[in-house]
PDB file of N, CA and C in Angstrom:
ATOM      1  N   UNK A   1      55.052   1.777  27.983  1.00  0.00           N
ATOM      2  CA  UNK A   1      53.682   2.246  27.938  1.00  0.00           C
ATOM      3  C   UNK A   1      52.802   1.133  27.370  1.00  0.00           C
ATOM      4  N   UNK A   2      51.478   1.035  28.110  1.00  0.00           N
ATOM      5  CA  UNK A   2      51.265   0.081  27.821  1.00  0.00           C
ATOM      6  C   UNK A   2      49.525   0.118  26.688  1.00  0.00           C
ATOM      7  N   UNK A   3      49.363  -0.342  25.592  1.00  0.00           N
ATOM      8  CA  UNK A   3      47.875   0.119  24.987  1.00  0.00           C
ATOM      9  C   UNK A   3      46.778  -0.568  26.327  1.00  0.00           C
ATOM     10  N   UNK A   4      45.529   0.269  26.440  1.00  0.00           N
ATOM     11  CA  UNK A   4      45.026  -0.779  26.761  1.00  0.00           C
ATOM     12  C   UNK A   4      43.373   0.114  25.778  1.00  0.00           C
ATOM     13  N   UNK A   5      42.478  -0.447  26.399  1.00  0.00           N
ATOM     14  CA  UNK A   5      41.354  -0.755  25.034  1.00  0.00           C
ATOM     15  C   UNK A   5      40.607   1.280  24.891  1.00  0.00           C
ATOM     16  N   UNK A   6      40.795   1.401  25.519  1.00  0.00           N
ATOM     17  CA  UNK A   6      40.836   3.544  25.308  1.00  0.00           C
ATOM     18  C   UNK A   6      41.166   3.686  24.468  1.00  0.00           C
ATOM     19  N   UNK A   7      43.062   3.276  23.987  1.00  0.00           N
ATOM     20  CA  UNK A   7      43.918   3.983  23.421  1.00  0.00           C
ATOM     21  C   UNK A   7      42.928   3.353  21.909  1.00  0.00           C
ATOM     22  N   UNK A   8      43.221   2.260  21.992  1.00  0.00           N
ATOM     23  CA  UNK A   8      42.630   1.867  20.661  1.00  0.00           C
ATOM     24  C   UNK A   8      41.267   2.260  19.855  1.00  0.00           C
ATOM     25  N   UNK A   9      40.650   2.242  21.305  1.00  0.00           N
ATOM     26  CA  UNK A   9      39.636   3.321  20.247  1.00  0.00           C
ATOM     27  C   UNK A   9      39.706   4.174  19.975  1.00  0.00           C
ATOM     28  N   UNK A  10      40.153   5.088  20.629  1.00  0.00           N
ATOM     29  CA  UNK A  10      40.897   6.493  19.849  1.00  0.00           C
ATOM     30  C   UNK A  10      41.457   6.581  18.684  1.00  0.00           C
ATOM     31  N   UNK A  11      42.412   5.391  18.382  1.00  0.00           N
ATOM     32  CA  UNK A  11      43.097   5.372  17.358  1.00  0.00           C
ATOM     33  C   UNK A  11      42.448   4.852  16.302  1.00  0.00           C
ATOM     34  N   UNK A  12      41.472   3.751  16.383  1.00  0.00           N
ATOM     35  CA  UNK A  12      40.376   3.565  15.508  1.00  0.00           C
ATOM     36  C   UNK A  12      39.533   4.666  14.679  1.00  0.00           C
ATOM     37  N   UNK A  13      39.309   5.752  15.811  1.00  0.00           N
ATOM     38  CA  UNK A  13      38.308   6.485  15.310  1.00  0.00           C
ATOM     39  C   UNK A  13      39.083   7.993  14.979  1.00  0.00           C
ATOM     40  N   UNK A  14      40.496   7.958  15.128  1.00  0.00           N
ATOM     41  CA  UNK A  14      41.122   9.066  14.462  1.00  0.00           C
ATOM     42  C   UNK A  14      41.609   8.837  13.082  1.00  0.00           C
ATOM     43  N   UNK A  15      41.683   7.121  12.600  1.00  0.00           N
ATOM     44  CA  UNK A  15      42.034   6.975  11.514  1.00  0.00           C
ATOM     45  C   UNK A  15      40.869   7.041  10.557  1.00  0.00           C
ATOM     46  N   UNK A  16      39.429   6.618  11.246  1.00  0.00           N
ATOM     47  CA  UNK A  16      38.086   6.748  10.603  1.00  0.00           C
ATOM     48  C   UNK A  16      37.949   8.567   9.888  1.00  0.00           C
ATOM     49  N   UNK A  17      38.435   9.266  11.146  1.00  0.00           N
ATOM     50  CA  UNK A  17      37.778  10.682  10.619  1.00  0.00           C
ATOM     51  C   UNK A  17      39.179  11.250   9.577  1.00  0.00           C
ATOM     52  N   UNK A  18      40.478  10.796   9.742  1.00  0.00           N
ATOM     53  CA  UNK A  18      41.910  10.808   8.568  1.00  0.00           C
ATOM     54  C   UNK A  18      41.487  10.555   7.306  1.00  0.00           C
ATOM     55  N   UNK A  19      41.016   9.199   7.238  1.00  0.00           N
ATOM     56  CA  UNK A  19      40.899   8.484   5.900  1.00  0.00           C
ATOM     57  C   UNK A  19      39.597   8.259   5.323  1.00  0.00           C
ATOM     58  N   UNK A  20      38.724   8.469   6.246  1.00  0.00           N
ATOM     59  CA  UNK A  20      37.250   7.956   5.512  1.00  0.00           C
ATOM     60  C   UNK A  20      35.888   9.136   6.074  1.00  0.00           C
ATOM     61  N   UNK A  21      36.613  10.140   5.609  1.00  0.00           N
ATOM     62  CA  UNK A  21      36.292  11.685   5.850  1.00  0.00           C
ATOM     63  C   UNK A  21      35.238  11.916   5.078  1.00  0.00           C
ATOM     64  N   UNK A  22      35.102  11.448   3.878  1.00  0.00           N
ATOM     65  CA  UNK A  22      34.275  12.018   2.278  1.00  0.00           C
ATOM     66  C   UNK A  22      32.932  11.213   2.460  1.00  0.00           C
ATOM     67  N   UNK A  23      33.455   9.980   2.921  1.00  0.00           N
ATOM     68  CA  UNK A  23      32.556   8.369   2.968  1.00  0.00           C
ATOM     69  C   UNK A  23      31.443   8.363   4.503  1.00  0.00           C
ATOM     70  N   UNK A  24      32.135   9.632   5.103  1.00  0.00           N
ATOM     71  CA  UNK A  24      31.349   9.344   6.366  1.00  0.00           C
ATOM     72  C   UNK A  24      29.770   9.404   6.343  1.00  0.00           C
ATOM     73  N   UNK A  25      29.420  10.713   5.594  1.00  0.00           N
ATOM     74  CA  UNK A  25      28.007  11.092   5.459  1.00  0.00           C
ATOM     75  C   UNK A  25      27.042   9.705   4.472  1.00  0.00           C
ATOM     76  N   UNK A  26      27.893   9.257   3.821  1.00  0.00           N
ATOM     77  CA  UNK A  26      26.895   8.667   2.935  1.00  0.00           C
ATOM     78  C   UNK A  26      27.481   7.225   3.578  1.00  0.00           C
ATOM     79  N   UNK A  27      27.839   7.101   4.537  1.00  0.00           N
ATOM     80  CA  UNK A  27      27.910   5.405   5.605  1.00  0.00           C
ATOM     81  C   UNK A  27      26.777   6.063   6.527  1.00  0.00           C
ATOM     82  N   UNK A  28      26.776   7.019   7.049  1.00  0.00           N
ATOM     83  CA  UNK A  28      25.554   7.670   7.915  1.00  0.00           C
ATOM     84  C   UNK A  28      24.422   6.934   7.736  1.00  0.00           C
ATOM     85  N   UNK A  29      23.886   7.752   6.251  1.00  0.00           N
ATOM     86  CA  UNK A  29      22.722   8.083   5.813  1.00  0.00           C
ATOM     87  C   UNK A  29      21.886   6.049   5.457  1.00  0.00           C
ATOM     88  N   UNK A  30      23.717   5.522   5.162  1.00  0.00           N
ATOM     89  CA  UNK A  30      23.166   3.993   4.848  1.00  0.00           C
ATOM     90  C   UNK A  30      22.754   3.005   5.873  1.00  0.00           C
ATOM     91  N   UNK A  31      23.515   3.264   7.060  1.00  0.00           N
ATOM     92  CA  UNK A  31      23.296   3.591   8.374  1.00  0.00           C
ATOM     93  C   UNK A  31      21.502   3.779   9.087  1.00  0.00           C
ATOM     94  N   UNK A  32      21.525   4.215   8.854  1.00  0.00           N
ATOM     95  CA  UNK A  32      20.105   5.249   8.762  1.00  0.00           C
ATOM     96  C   UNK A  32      19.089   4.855   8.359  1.00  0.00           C
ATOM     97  N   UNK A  33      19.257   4.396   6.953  1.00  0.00           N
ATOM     98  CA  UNK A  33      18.282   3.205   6.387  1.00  0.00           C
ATOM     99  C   UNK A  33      17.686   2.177   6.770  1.00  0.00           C
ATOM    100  N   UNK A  34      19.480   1.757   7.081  1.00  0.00           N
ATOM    101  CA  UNK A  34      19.114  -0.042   7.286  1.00  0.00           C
ATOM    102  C   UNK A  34      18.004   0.193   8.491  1.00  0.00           C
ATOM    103  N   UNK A  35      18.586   0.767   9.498  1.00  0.00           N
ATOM    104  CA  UNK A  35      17.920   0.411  10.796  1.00  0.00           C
ATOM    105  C   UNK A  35      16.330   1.076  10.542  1.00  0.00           C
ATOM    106  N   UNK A  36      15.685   1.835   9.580  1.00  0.00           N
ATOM    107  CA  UNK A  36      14.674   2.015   9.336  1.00  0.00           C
ATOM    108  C   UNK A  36      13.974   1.166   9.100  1.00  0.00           C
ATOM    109  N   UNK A  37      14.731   0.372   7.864  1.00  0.00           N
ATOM    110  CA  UNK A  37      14.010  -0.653   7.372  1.00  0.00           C
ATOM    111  C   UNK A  37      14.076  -2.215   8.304  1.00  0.00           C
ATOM    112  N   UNK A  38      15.016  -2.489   9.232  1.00  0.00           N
ATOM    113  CA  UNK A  38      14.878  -3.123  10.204  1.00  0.00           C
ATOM    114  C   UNK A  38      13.479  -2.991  11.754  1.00  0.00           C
ATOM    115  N   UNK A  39      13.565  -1.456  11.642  1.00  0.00           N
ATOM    116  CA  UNK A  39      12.404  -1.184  12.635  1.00  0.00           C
ATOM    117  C   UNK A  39      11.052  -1.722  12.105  1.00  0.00           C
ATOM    118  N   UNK A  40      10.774  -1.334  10.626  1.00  0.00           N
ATOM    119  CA  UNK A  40       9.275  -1.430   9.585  1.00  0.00           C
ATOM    120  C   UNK A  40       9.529  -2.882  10.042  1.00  0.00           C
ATOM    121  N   UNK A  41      10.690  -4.095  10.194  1.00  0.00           N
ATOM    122  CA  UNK A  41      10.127  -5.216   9.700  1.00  0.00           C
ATOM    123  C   UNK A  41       9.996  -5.784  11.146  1.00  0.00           C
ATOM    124  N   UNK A  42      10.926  -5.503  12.223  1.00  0.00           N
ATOM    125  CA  UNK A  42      10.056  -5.968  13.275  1.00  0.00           C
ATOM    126  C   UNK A  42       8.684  -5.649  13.732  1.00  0.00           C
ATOM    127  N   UNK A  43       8.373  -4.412  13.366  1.00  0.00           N
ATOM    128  CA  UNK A  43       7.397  -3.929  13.394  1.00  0.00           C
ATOM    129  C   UNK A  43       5.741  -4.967  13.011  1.00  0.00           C
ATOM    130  N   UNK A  44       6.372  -5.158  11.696  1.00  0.00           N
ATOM    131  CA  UNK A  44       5.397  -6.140  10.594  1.00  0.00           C
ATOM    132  C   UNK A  44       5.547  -7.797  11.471  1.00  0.00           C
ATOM    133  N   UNK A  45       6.513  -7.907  11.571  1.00  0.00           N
ATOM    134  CA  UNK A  45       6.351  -9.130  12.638  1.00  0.00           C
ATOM    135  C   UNK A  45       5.913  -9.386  14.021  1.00  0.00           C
ATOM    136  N   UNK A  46       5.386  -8.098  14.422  1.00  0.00           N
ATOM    137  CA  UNK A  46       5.071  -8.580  15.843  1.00  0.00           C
ATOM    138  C   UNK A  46       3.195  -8.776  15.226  1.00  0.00           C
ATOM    139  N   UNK A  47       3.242  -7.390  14.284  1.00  0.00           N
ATOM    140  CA  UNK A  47       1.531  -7.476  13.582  1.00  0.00           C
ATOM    141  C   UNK A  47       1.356  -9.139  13.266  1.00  0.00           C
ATOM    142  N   UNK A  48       2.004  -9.597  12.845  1.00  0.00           N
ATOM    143  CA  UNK A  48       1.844 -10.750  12.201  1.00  0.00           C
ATOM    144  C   UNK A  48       1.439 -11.795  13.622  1.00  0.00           C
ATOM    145  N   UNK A  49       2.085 -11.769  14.584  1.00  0.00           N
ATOM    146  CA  UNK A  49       2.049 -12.700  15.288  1.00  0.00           C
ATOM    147  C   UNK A  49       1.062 -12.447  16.350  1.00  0.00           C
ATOM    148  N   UNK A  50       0.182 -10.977  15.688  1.00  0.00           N
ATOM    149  CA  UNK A  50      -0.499 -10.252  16.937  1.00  0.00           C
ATOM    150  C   UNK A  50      -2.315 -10.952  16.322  1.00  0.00           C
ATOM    151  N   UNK A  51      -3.082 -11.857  17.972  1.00  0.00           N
ATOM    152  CA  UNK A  51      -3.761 -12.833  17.686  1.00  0.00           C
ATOM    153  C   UNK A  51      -5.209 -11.941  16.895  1.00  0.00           C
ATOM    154  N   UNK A  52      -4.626 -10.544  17.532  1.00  0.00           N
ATOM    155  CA  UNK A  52      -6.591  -9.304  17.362  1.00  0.00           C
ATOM    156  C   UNK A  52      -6.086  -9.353  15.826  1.00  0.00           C
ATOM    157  N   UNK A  53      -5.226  -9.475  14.952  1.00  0.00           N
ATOM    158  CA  UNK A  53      -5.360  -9.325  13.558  1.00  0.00           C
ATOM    159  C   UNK A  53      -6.035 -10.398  12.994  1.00  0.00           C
ATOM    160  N   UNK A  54      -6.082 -11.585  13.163  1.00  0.00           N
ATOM    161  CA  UNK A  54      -6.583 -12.699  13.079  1.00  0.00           C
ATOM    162  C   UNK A  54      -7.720 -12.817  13.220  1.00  0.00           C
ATOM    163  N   UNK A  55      -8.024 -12.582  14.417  1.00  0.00           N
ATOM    164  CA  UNK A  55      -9.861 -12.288  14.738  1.00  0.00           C
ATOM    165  C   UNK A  55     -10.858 -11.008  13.817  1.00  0.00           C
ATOM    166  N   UNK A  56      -9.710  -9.742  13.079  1.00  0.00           N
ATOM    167  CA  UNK A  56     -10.718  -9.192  12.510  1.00  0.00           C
ATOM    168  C   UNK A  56     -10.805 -10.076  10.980  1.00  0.00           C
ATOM    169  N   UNK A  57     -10.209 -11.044  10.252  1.00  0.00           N
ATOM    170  CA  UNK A  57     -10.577 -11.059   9.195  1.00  0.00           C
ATOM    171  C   UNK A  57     -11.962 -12.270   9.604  1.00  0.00           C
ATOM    172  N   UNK A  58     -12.702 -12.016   8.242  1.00  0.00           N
ATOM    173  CA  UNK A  58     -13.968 -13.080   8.282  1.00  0.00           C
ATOM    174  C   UNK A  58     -13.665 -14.709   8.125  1.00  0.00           C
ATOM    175  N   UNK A  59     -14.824 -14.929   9.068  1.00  0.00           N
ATOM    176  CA  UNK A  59     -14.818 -16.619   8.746  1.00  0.00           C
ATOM    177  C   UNK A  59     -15.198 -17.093   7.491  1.00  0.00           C
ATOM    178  N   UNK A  60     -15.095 -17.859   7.001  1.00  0.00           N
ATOM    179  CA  UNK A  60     -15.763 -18.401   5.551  1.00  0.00           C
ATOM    180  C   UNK A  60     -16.020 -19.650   5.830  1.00  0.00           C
ATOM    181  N   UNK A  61     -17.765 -19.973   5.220  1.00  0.00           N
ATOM    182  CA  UNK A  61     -18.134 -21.143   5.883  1.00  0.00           C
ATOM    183  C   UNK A  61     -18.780 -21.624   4.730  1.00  0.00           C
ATOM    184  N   UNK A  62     -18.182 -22.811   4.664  1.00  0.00           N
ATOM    185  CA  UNK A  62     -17.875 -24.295   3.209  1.00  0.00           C
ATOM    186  C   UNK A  62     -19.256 -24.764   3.249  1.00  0.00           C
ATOM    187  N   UNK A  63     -19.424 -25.504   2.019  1.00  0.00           N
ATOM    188  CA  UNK A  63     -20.554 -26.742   1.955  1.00  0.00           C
ATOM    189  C   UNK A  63     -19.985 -27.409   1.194  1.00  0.00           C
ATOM    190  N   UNK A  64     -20.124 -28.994   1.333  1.00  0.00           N
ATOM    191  CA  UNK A  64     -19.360 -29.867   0.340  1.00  0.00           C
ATOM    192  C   UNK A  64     -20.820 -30.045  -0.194  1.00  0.00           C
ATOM    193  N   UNK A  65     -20.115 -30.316  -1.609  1.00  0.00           N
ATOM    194  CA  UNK A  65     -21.155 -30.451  -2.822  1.00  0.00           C
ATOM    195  C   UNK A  65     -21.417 -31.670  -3.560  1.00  0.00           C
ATOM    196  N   UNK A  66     -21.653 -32.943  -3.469  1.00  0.00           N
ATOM    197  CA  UNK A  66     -21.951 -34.215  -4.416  1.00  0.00           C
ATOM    198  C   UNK A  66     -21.890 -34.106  -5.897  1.00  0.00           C
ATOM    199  N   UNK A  67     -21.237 -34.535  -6.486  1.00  0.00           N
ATOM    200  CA  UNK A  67     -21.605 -33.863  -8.249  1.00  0.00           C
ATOM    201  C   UNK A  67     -22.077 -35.298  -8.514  1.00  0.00           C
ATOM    202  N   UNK A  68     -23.386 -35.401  -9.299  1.00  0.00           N
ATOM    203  CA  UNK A  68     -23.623 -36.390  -9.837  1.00  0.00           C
ATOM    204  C   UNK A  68     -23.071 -37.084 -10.855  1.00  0.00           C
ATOM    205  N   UNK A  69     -22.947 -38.365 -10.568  1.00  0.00           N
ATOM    206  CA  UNK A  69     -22.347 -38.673 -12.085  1.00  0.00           C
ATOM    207  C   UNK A  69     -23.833 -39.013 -13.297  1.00  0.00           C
ATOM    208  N   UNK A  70     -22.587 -38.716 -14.311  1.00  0.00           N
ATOM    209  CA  UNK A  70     -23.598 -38.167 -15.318  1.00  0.00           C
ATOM    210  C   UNK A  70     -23.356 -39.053 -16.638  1.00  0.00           C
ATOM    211  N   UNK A  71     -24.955 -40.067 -17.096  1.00  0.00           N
ATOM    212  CA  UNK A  71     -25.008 -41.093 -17.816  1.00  0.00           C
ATOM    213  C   UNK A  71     -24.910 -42.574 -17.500  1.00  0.00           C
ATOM    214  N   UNK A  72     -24.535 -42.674 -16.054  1.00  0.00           N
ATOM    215  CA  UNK A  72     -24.052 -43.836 -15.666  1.00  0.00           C
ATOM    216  C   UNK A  72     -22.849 -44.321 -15.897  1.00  0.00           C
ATOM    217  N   UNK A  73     -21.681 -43.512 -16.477  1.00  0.00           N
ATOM    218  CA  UNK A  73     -20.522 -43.680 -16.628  1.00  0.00           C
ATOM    219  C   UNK A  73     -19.556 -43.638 -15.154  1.00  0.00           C
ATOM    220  N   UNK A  74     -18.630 -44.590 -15.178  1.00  0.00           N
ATOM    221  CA  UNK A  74     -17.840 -44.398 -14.013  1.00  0.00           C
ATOM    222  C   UNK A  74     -16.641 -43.445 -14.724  1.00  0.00           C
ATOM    223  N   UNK A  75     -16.268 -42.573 -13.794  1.00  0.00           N
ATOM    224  CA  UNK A  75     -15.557 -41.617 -13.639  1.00  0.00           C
ATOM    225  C   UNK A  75     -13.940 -42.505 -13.058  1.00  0.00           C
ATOM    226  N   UNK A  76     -12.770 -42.122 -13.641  1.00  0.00           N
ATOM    227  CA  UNK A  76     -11.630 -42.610 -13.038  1.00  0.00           C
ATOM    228  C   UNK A  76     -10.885 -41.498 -12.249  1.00  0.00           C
ATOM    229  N   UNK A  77     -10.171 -42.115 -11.368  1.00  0.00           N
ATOM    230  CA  UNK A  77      -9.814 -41.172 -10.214  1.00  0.00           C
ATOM    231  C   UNK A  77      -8.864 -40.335 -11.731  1.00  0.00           C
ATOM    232  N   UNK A  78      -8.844 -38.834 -11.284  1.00  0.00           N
ATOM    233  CA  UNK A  78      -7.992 -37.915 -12.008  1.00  0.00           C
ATOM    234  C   UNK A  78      -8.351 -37.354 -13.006  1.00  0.00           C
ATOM    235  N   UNK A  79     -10.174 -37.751 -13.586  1.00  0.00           N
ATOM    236  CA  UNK A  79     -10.637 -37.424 -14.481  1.00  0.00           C
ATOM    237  C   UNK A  79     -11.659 -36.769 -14.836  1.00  0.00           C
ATOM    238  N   UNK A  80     -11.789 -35.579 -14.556  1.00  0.00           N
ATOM    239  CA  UNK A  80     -13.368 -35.294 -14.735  1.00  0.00           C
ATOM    240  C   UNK A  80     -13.752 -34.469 -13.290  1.00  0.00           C
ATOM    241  N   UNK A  81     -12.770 -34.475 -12.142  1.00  0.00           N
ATOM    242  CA  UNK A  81     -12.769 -33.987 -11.034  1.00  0.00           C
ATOM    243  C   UNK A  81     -12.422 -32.881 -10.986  1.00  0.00           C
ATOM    244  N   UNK A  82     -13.350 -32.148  -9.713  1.00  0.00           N
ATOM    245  CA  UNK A  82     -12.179 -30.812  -9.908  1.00  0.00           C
ATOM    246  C   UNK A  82     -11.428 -30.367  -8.766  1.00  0.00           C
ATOM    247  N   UNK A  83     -10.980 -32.270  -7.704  1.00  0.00           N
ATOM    248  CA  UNK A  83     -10.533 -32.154  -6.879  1.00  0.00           C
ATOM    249  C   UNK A  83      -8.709 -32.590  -7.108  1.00  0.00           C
ATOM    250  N   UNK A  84      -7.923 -31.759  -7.014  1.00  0.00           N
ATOM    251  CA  UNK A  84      -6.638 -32.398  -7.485  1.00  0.00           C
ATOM    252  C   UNK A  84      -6.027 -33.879  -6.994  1.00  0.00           C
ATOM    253  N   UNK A  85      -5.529 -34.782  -7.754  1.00  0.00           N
ATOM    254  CA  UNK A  85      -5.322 -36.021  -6.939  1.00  0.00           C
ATOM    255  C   UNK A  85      -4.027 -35.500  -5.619  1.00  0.00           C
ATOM    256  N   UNK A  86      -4.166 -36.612  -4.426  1.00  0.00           N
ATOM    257  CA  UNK A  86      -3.168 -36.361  -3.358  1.00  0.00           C
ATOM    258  C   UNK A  86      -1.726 -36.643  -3.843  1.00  0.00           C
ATOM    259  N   UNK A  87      -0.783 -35.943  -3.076  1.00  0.00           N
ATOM    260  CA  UNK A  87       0.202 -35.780  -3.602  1.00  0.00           C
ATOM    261  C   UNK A  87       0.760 -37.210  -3.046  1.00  0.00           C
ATOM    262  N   UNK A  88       1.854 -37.694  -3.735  1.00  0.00           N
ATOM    263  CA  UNK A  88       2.255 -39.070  -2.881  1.00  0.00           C
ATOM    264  C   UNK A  88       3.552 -39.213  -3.192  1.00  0.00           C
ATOM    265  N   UNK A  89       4.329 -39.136  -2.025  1.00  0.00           N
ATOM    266  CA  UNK A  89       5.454 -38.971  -2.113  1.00  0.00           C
ATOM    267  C   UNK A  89       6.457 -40.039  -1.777  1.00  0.00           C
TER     268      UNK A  89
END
């Protein structure tokens, strides 16, 4: 006689409901979860990549500002700015 892939699942899932009888409901329920919390996050990722979310937040529109220097003192780069120096790597 020969197994072929039937038998084995049968036998898989008669030893599942034998031995792991107590454990089934609360593998369910964990079960259950995950894929909840898998749905919320594809979910959140398609929002994310979706372009109409983008278009409702507002534009914000800059003015650069000159600060005078003040006394005739020269200013050294890193001092007195309230632009951070570039990073240099």
């Amino acid at each position: 006689m020969r197994l072929e892939g039937w038998h084995l699942i049968i036998i898989i899932v008669l030893a599942l409901v034998l031995f792991a009888a107590p454990k089934l409901p609360g593998m369910a329920r964990s079960l259950g979860q995950s894929m909840r919390i898998f749905k919320s996050e594809v979910r959140e990722m398609k929002k994310d990549g979706n372009p109409e979310a983008a278009a409702d937040s507002d534009a914000v529109e800059g003015k650069v500002v000159n600060h005078p220097r003040s006394n005739g003192t020269e200013s050294r780069p890193g001092e007195g700015t309230d632009v951070p120096p570039p990073n240099r790597a």
